[in-house]
C-alpha atoms as a PDB file:
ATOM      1  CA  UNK A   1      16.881   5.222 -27.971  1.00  0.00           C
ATOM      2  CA  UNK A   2      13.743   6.882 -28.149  1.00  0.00           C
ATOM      3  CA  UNK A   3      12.403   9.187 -24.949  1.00  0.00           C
ATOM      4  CA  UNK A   4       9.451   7.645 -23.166  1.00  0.00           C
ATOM      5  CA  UNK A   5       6.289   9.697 -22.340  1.00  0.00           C
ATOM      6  CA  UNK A   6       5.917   8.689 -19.275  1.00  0.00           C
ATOM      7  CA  UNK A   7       2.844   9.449 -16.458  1.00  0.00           C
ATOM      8  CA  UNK A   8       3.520   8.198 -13.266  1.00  0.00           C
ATOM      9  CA  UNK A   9       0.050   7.839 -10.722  1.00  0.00           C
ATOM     10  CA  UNK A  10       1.307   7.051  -7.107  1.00  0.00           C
ATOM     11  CA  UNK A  11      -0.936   5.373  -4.119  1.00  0.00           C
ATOM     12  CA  UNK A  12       1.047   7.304  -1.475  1.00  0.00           C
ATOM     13  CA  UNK A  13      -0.508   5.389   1.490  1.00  0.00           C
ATOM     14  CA  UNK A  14      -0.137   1.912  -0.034  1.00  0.00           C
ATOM     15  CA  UNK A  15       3.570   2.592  -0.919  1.00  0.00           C
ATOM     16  CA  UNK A  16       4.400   3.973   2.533  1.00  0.00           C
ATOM     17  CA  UNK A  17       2.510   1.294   4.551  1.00  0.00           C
ATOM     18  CA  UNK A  18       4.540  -1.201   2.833  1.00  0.00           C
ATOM     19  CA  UNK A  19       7.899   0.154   2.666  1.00  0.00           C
ATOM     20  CA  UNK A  20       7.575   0.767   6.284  1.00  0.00           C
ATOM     21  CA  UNK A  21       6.295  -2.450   6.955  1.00  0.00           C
ATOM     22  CA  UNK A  22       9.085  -4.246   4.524  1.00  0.00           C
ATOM     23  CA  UNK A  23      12.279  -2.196   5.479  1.00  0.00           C
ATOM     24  CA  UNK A  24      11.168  -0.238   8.760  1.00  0.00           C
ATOM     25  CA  UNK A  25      10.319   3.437   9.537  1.00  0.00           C
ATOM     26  CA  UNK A  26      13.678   5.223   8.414  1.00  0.00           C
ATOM     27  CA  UNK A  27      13.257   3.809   4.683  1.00  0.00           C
ATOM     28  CA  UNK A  28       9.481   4.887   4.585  1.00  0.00           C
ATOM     29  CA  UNK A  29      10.431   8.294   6.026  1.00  0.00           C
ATOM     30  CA  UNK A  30      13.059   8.608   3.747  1.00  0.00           C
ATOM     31  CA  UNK A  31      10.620   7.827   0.709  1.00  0.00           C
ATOM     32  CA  UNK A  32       8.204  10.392   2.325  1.00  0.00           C
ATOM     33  CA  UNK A  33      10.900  13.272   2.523  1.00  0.00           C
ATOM     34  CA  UNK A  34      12.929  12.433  -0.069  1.00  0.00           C
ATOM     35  CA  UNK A  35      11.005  11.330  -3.213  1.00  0.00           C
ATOM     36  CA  UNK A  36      13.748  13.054  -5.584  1.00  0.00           C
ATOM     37  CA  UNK A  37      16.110   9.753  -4.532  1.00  0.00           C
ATOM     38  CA  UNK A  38      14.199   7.055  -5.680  1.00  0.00           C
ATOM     39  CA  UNK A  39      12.548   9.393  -8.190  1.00  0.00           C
ATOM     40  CA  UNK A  40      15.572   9.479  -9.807  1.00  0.00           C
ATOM     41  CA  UNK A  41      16.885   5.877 -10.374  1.00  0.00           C
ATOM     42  CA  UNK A  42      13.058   5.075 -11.049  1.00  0.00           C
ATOM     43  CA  UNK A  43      13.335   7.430 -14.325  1.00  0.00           C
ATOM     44  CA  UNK A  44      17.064   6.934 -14.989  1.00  0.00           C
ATOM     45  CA  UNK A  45      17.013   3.769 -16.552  1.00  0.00           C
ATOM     46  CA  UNK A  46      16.751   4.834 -20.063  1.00  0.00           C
ATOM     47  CA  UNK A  47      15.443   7.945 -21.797  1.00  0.00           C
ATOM     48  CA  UNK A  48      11.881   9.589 -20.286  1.00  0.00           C
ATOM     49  CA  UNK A  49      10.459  12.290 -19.493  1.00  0.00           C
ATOM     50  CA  UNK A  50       7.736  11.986 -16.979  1.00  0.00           C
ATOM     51  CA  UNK A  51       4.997  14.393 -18.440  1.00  0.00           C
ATOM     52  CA  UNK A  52       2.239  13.850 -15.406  1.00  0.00           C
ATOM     53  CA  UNK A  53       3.345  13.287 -12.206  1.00  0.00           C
ATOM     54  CA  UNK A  54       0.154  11.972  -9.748  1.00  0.00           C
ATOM     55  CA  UNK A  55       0.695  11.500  -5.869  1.00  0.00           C
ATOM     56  CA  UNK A  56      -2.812  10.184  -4.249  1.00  0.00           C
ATOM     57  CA  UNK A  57      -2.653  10.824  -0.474  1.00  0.00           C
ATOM     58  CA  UNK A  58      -5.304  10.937   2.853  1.00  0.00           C
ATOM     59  CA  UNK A  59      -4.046  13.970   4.191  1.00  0.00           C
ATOM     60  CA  UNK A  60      -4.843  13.020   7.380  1.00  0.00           C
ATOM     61  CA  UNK A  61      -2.935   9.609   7.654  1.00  0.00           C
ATOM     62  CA  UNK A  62      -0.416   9.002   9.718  1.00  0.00           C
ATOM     63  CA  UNK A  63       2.543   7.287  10.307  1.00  0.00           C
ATOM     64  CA  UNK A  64       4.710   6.160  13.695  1.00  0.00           C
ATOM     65  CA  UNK A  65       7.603   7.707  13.947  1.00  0.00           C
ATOM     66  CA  UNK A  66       9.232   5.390  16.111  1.00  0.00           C
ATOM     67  CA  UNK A  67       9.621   7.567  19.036  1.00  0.00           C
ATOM     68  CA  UNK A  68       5.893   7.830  20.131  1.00  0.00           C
ATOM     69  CA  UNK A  69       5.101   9.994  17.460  1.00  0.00           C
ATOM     70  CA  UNK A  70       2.503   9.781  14.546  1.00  0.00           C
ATOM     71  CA  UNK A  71       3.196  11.774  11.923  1.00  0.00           C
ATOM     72  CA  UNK A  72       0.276  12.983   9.367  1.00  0.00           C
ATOM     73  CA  UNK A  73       0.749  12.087   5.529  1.00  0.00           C
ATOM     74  CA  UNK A  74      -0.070  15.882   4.956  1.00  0.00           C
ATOM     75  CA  UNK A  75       3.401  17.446   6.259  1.00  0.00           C
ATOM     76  CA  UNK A  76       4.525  15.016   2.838  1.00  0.00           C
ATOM     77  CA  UNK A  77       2.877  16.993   0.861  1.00  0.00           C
ATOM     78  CA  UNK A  78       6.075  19.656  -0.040  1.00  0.00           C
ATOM     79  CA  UNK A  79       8.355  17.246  -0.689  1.00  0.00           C
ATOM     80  CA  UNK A  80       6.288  15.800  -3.177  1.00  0.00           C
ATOM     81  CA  UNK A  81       5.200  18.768  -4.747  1.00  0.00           C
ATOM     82  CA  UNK A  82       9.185  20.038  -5.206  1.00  0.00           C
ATOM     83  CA  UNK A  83       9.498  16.997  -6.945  1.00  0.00           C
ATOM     84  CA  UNK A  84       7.174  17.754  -9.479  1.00  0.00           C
ATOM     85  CA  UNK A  85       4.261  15.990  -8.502  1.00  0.00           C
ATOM     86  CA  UNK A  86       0.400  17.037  -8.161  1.00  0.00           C
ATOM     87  CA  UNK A  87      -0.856  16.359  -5.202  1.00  0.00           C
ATOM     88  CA  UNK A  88      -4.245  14.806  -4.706  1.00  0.00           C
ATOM     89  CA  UNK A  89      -6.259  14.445  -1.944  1.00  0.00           C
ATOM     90  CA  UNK A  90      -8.290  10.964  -1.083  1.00  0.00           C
ATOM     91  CA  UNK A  91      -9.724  11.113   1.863  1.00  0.00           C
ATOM     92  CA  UNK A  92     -10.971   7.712   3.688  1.00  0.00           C
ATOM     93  CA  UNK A  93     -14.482   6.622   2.209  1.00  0.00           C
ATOM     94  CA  UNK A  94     -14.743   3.861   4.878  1.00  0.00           C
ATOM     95  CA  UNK A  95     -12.725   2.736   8.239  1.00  0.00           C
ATOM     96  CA  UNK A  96     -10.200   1.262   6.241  1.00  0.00           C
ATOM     97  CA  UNK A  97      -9.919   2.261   2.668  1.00  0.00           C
ATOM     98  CA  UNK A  98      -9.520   5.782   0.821  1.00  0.00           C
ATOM     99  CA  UNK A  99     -10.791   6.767  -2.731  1.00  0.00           C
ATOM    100  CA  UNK A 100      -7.203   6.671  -4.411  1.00  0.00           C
ATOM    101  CA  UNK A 101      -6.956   3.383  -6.305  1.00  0.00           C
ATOM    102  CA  UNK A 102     -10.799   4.619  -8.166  1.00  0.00           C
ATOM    103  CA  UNK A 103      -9.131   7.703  -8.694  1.00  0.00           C
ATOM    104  CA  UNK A 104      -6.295   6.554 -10.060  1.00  0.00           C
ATOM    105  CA  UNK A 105      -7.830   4.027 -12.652  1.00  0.00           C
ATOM    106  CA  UNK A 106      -9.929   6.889 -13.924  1.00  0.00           C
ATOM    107  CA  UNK A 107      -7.119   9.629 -14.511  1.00  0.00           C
ATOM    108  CA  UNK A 108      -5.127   7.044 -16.092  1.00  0.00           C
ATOM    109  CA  UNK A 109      -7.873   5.841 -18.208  1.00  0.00           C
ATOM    110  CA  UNK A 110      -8.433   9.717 -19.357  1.00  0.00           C
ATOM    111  CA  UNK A 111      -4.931  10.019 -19.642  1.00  0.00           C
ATOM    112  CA  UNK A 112      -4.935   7.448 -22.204  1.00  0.00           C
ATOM    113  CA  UNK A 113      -7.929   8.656 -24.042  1.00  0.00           C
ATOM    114  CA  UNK A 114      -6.620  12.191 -23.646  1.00  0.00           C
ATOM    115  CA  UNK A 115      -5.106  14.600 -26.451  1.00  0.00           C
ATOM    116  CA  UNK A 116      -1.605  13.836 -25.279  1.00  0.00           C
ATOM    117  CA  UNK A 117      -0.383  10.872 -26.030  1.00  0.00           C
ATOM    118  CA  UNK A 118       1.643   8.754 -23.005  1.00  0.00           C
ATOM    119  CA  UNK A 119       3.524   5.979 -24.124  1.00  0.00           C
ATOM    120  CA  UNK A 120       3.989   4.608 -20.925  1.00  0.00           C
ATOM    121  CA  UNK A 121       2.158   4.526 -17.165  1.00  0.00           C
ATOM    122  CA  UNK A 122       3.503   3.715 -13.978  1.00  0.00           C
ATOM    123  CA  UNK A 123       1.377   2.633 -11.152  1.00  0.00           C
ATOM    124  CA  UNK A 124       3.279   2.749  -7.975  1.00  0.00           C
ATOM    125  CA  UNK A 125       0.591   0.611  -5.784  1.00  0.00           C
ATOM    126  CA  UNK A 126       0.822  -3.108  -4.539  1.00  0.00           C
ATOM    127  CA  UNK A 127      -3.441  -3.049  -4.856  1.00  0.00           C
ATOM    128  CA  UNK A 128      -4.495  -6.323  -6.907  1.00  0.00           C
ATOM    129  CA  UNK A 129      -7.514  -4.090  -7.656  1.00  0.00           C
ATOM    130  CA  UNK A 130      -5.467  -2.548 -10.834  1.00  0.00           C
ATOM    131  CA  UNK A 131      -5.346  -5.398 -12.771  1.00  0.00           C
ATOM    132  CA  UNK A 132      -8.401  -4.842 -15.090  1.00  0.00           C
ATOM    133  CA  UNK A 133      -6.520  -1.034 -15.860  1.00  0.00           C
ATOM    134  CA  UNK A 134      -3.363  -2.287 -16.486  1.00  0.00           C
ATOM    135  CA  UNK A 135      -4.701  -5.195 -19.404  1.00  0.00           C
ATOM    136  CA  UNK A 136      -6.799  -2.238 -20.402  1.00  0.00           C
ATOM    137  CA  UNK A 137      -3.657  -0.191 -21.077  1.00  0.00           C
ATOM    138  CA  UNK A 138      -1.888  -2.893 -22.567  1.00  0.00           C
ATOM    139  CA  UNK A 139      -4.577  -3.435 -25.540  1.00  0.00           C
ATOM    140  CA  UNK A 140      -4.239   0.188 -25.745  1.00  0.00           C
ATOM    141  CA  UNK A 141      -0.484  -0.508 -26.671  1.00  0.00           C
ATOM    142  CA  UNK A 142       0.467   1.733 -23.688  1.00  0.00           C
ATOM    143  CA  UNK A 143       3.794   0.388 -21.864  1.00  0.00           C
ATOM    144  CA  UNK A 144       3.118  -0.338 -18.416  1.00  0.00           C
ATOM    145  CA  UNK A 145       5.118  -0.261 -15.513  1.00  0.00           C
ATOM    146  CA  UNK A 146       4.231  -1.370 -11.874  1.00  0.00           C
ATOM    147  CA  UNK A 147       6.188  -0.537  -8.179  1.00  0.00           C
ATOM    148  CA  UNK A 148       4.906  -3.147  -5.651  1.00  0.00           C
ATOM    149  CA  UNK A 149       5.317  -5.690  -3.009  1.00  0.00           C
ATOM    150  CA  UNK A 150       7.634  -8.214  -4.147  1.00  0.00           C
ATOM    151  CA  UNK A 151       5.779 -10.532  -3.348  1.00  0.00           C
ATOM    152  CA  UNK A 152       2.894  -9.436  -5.360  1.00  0.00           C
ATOM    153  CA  UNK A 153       0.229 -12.120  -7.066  1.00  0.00           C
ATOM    154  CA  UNK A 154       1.153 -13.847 -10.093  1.00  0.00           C
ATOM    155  CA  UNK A 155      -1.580 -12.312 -11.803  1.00  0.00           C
ATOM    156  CA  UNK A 156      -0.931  -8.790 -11.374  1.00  0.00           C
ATOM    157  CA  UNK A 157       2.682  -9.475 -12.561  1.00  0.00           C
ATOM    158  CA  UNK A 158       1.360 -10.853 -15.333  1.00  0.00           C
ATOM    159  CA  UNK A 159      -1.086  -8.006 -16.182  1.00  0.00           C
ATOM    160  CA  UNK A 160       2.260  -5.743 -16.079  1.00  0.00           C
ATOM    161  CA  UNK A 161       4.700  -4.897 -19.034  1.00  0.00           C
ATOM    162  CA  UNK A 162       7.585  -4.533 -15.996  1.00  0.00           C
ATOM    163  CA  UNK A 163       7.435  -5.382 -12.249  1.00  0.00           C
ATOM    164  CA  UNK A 164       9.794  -3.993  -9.680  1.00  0.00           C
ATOM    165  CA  UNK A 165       9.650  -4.385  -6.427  1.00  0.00           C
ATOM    166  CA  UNK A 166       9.339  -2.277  -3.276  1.00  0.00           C
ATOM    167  CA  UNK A 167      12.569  -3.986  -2.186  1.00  0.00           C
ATOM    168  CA  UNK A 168      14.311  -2.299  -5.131  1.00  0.00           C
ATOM    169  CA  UNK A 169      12.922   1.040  -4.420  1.00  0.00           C
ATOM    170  CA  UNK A 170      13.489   0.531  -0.362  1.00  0.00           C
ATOM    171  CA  UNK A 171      17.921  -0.564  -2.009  1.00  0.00           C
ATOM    172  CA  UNK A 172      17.526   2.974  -3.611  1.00  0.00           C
ATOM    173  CA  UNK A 173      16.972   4.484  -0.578  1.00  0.00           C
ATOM    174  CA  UNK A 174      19.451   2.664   1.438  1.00  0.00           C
ATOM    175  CA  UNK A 175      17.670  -0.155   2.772  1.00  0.00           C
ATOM    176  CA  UNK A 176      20.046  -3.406   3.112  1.00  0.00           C
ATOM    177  CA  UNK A 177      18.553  -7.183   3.349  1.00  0.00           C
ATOM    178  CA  UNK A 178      19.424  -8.766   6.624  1.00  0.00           C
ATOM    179  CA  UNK A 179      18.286 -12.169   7.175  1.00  0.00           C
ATOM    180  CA  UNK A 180      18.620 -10.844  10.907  1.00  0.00           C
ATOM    181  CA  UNK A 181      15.789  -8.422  10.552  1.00  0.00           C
ATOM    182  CA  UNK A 182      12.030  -8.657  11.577  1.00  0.00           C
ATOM    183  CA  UNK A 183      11.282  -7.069   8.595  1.00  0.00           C
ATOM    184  CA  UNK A 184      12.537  -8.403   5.619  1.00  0.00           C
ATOM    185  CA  UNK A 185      10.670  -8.220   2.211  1.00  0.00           C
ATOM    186  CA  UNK A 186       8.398 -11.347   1.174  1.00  0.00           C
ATOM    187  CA  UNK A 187       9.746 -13.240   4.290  1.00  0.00           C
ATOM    188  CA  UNK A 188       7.231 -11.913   6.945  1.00  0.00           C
ATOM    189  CA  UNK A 189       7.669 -13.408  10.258  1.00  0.00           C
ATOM    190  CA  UNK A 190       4.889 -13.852  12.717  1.00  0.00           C
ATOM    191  CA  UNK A 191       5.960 -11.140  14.648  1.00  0.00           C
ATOM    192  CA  UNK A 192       6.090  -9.041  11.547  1.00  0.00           C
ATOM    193  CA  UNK A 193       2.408 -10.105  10.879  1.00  0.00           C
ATOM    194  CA  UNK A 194       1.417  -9.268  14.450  1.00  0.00           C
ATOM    195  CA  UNK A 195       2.995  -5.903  13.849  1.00  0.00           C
ATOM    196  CA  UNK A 196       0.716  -5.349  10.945  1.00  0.00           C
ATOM    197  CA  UNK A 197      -2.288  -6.248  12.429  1.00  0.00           C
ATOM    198  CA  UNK A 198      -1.770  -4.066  15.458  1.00  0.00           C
ATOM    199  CA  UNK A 199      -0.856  -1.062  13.081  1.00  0.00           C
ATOM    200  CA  UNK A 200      -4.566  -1.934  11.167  1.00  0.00           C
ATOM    201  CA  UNK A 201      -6.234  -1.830  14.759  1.00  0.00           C
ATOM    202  CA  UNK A 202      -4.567   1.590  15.959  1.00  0.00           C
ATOM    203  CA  UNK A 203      -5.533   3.191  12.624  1.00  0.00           C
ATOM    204  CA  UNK A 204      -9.009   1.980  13.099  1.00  0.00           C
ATOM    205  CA  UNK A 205     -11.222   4.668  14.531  1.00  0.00           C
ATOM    206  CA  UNK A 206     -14.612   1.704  14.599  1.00  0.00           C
ATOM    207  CA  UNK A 207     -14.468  -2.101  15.461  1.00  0.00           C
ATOM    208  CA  UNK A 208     -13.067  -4.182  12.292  1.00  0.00           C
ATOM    209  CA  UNK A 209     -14.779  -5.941  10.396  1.00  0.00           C
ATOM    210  CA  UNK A 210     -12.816  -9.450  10.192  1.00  0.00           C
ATOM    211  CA  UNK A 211     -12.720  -9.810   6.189  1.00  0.00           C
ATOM    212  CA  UNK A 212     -11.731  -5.995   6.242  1.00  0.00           C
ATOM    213  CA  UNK A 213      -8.948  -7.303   8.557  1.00  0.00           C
ATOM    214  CA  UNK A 214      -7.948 -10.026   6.218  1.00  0.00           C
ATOM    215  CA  UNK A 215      -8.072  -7.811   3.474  1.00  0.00           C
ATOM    216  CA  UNK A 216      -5.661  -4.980   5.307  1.00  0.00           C
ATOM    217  CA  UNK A 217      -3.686  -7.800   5.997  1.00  0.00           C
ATOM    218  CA  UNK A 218      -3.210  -9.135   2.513  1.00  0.00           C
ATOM    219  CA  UNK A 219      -2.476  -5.630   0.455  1.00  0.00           C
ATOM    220  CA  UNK A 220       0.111  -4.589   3.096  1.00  0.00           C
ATOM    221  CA  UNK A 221       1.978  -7.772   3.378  1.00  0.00           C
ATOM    222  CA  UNK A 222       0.527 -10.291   0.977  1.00  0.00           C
ATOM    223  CA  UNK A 223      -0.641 -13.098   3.313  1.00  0.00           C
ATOM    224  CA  UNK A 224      -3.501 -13.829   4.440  1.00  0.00           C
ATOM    225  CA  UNK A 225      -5.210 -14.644   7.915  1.00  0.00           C
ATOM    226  CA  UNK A 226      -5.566 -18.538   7.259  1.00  0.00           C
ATOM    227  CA  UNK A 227      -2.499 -18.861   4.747  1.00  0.00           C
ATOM    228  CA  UNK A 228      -0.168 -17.715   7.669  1.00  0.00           C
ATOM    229  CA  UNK A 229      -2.108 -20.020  10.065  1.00  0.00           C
ATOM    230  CA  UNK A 230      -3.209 -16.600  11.882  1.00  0.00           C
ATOM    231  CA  UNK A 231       0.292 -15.344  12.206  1.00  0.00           C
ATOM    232  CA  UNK A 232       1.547 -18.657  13.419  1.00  0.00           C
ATOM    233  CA  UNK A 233      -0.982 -18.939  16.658  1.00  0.00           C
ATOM    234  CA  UNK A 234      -3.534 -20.990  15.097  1.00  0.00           C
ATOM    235  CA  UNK A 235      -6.646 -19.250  15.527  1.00  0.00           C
ATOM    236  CA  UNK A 236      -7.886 -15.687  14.936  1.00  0.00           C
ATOM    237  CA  UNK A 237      -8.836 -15.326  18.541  1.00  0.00           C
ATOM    238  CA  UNK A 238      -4.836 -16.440  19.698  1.00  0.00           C
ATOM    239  CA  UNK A 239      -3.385 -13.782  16.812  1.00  0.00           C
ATOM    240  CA  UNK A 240      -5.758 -11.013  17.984  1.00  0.00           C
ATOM    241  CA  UNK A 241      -4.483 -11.905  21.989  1.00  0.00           C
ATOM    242  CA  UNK A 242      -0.901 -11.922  21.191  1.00  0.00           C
ATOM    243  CA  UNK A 243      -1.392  -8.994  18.810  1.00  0.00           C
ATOM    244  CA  UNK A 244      -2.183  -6.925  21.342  1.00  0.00           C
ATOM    245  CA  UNK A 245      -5.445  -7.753  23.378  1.00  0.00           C
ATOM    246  CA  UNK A 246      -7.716  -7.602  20.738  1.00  0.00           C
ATOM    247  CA  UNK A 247     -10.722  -9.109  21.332  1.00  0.00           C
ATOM    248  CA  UNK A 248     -13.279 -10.465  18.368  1.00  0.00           C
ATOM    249  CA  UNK A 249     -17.371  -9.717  19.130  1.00  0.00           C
ATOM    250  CA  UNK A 250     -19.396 -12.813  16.857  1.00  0.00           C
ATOM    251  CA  UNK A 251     -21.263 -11.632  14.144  1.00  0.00           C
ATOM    252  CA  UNK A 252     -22.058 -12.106  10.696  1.00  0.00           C
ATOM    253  CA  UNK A 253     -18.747 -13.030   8.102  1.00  0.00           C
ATOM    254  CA  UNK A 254     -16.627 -13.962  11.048  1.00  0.00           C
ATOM    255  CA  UNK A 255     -17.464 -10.537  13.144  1.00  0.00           C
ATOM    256  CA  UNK A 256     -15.605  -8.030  14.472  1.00  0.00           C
ATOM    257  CA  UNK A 257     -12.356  -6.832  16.160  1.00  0.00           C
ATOM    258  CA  UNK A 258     -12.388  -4.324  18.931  1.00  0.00           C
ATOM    259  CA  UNK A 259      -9.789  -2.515  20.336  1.00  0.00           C
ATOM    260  CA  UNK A 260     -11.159  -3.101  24.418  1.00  0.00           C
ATOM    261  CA  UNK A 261     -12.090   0.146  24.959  1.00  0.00           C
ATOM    262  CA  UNK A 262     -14.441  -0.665  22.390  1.00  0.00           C
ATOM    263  CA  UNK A 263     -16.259  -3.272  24.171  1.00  0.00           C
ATOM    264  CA  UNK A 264     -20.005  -1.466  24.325  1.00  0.00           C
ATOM    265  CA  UNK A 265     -19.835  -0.205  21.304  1.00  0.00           C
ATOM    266  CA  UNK A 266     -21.895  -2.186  18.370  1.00  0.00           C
ATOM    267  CA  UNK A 267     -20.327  -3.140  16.099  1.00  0.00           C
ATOM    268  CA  UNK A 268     -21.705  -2.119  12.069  1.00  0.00           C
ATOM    269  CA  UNK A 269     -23.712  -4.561   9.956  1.00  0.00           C
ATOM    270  CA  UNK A 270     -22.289  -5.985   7.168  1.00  0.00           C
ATOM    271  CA  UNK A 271     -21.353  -9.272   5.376  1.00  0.00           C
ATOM    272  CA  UNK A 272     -18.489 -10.828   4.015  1.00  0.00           C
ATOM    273  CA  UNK A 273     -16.297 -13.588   3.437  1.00  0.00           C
ATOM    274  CA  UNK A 274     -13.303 -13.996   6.295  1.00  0.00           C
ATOM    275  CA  UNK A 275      -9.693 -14.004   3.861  1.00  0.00           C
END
């Protein structure tokens, strides 16, 4: 069989939010620490060698611990870099959202157009945003291979050569399916979607914009605000209560979360439709 040239561009944050979100803390620390395990099986299935290796990551991210403790993305950066990957920095641009899936449709793109000559690409990233690059690749007669969310739209599967899941990559790293578990993969319960939500909210360092909220909501769990019936309770108002006391100010595009502490500030103008 002949050996794949393989580059491999990974959205750190997405991947991490989601595997913690799917299969719990231990599996996304694992993934953060460990990369060489599922590095492994992900390039063991037949002849490769992965030529670039691309790890996009807001160094100043964080991650809970589970014992009161945030962690920052940065103290990943070794691990990654003993497994052979360059490390790239994408800070946040807004509240909510860092530079890394731009980023990583333009490296690929001049990866593709570049003197070597990749036969295959592997986006590790559950951002519907990547669809347009991953047709583009395809025409190009690239091989394309995507790690995300299960549960992931029916047109970004399509756009891909081969889908796996984060469920797969969570088995690699020990993760077992328990019907018994809040968090189980493509089965989010409400109090897995209040989780979420209240995870969105502590990041936050402004009030939320409510379609930025719906948004958040849909990459790291693939519902959305009014498909889940607002987590089960109905209204945004009751999900934001039982979230954790959140409390929406009116405004344009459905306005704005606040955290209460937040309560004089104002909130920033902008428009948008509500998820």
């Amino acid at each position: 069989m002949t050996e794949l040239r393989s580059a491999i561009f990974l959205d750190f944050d997405n991947l991490l939010s989601g595997l913690r979100e799917g299969a719990g803390v231990e599996i996304a620390l694992r993934f953060a620490q460990q990369p060489e395990i599922w590095l492994e099986r992900l390039l063991g299935d037949r002849p490769r060698r992965a030529l670039l290796r691309r790890c996009y990551m807001n160094p100043a991210g964080t991650l809970d611990d589970g014992e009161g403790s945030r962690l920052r993305f940065s103290e990943f950066r070794w691990p990654f870099m003993a497994a052979g990957f360059e490390v790239m920095d994408c800070p946040k641009l807004t509240r909510l959202k860092n530079a890394a899936d731009l980023r990583i449709a333009l490296d690929a793109m001049e990866a593709m157009l570049g003197p070597q000559s990749y036969d295959e690409f592997m986006l590790l990233s559950s951002d519907s945003d990547f669809v347009p690059l991953l047709l583009r690749l395809r025409a190009a007669d690239r091989r394309t291979r995507l790690v995300a969310h299960p549960e992931v739209g029916r047109v970004v599967r399509g756009a891909a050569d081969e889908v796996l899941g984060l469920d797969q990559l969570a088995t690699w790293l020990g993760w077992e399916a328990s019907r018994d578990q809040e968090q189980v993969f493509g089965h989010e319960s409400a109090e897995h979607l209040l989780a979420v939500v209240r995870d969105i909210m502590t990041e936050a360092d402004a009030p939320v914009h409510v379609p930025h909220l719906g948004q958040m909501l849909r990459s790291r769990t693939g519902a959305t605000l009014r498909g889940s019936d607002f987590a089960g309770h109905g209204s945004l108002d009751a999900m934001l209560m039982a979230a954790g006391g959140f409390i929406r100010r009116e405004g344009p595009g459905g306005g704005h979360v606040l955290r209460p502490e937040w309560l004089d500030q104002a909130p920033p103008v902008e428009s948008a439709s509500v998820e």
